[in-house]
Structure formats: C-alpha cells, structure tokens
Protein backbone atom coordinates (compact mmCIF):
# COMPACT_ATOMS: atom_id res chain seq x y z
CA UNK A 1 12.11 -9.03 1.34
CA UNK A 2 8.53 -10.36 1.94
CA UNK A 3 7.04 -12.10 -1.29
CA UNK A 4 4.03 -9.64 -1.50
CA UNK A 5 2.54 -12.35 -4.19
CA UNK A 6 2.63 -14.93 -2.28
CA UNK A 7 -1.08 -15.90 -1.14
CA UNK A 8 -0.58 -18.45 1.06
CA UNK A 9 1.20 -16.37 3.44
CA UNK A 10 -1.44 -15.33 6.07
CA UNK A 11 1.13 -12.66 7.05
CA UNK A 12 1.64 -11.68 3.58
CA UNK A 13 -0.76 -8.55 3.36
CA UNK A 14 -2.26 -7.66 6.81
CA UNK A 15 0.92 -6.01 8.13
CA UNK A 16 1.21 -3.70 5.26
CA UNK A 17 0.21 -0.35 5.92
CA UNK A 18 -2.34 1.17 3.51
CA UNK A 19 -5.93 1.35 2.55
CA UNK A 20 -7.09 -2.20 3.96
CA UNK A 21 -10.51 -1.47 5.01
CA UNK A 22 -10.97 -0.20 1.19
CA UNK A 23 -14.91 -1.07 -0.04
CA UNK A 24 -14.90 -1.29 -3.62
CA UNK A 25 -17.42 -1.11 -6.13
CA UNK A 26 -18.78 -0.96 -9.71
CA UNK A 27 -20.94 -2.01 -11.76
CA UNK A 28 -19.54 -5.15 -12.25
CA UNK A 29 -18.42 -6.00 -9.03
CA UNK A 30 -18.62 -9.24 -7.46
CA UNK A 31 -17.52 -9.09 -3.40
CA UNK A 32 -16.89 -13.01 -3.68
CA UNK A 33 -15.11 -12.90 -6.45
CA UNK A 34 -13.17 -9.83 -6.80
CA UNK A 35 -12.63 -8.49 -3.10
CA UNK A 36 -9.06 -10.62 -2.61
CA UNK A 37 -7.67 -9.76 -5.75
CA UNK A 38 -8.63 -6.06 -5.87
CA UNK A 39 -7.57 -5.46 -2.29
CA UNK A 40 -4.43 -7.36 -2.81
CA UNK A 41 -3.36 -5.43 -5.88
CA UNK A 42 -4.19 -2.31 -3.79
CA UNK A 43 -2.00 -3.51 -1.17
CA UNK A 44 1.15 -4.57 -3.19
CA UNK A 45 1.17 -1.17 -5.10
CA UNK A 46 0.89 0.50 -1.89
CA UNK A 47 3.57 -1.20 -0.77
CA UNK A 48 5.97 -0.55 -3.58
CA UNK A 49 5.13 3.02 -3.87
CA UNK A 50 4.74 4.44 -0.35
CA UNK A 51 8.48 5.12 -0.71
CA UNK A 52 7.96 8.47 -2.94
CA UNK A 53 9.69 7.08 -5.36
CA UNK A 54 9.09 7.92 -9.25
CA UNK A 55 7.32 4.78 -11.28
CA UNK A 56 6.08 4.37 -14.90
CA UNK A 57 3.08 2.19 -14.69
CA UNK A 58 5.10 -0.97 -16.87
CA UNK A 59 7.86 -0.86 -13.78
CA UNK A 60 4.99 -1.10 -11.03
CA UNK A 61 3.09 -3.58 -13.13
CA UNK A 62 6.24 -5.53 -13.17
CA UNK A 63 7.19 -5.47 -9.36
CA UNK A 64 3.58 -5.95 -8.20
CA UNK A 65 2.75 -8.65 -11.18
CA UNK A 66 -0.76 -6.70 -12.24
CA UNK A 67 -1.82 -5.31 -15.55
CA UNK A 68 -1.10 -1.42 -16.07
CA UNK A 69 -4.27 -0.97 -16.24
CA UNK A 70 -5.11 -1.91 -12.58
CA UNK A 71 -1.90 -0.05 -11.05
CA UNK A 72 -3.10 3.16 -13.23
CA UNK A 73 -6.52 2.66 -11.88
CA UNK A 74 -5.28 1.48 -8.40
CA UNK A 75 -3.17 5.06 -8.34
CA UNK A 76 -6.51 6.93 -9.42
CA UNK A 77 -8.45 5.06 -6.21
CA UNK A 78 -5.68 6.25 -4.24
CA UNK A 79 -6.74 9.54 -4.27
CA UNK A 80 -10.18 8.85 -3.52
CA UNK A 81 -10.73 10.04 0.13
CA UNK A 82 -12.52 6.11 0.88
CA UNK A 83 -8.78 4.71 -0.36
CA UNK A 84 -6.73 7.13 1.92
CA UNK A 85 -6.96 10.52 -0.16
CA UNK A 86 -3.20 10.35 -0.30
CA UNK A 87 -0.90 12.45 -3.09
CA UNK A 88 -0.56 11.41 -6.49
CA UNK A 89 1.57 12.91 -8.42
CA UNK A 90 2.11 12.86 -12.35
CA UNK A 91 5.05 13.54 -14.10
CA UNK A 92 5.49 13.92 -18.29
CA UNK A 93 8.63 11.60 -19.38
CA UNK A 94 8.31 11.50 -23.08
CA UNK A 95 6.28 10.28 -26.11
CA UNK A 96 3.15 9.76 -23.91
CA UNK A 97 5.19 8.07 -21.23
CA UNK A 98 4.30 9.25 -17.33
CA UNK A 99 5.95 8.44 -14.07
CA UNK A 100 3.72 8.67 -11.06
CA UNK A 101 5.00 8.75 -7.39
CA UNK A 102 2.70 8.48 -4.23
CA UNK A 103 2.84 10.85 -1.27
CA UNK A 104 2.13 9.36 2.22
C-alpha cells in the first residue's frame, strides 16, 4: 500500500481521487502556509474513507496521522458542494461516541 504520509513522494497524492482542486478558506488562513497540509489531510481521509466503510474519528485520525479535530472537520467540508458534496453519514455508537462513513 502507498504511504499516503509520505511527502516526498511526488506521486504520493495527485493520483488519489477526491476533492483536489479544493480552495479553502477562513479567517485565519494562510495559502502559503496552510494549502499543503490542509489539502493533504483532505486527501488522505478521502482516501481511507471512500471505501463506505464505518470510522470513529480516533481510527481515521490514526490511519491518516491528523488530529480528530481536522478529520471531523475534513468530513464536515466534505459535504460542502466546493469539496465534492458527497454523503456523510453519522451513526450513534455509545456514550457520545459516532462512526461516520463517506458515500462516493
């Protein structure tokens, strides 16, 4: 399997299918300094989760190495029509736990 992580692999994230022409932004937001890591986070959790399969955010934070609260807010951009205005679905597990799964 192809080391999503890996950054000096010029291969590494422009033959994963997803969002890649994504334009982020907030108030914040720095295009120099921000652009590679947000797109790249966007691109690993697409890539993990375009197989429908059910996730709590601590197992994608694991596989993609990102903090939960980038995958939660990567799966909330997800559904933003500019980020592909794919299917994101939310499921109750137990004592405020959730498993999400994306729909492509």
């Amino acid at each position: 399997m192809k080391d999503l992580n890996d950054p000096d692999d010029p291969n590494t994230l422009d033959d994963i299918d997803g969002p890649k022409d994504a334009e982020f932004d907030g108030a914040d937001y720095d295009d120099k300094r921000d652009r590679q890591r947000l797109r790249g986070q966007m691109l690993r959790i697409y890539a993990l989760m375009k197989d429908g399969q059910w996730r709590t955010l601590s197992e994608i934070s694991r596989q993609v190495m990102a903090p939960e609260a980038s995958v939660s807010a990567n799966l909330r951009s997800f559904r933003k029509e500019k980020f592909g205005g794919y299917e994101v679905d939310r499921e109750y597990v137990e004592s405020g736990l959730y498993k999400y799964r994306l729909i492509v």
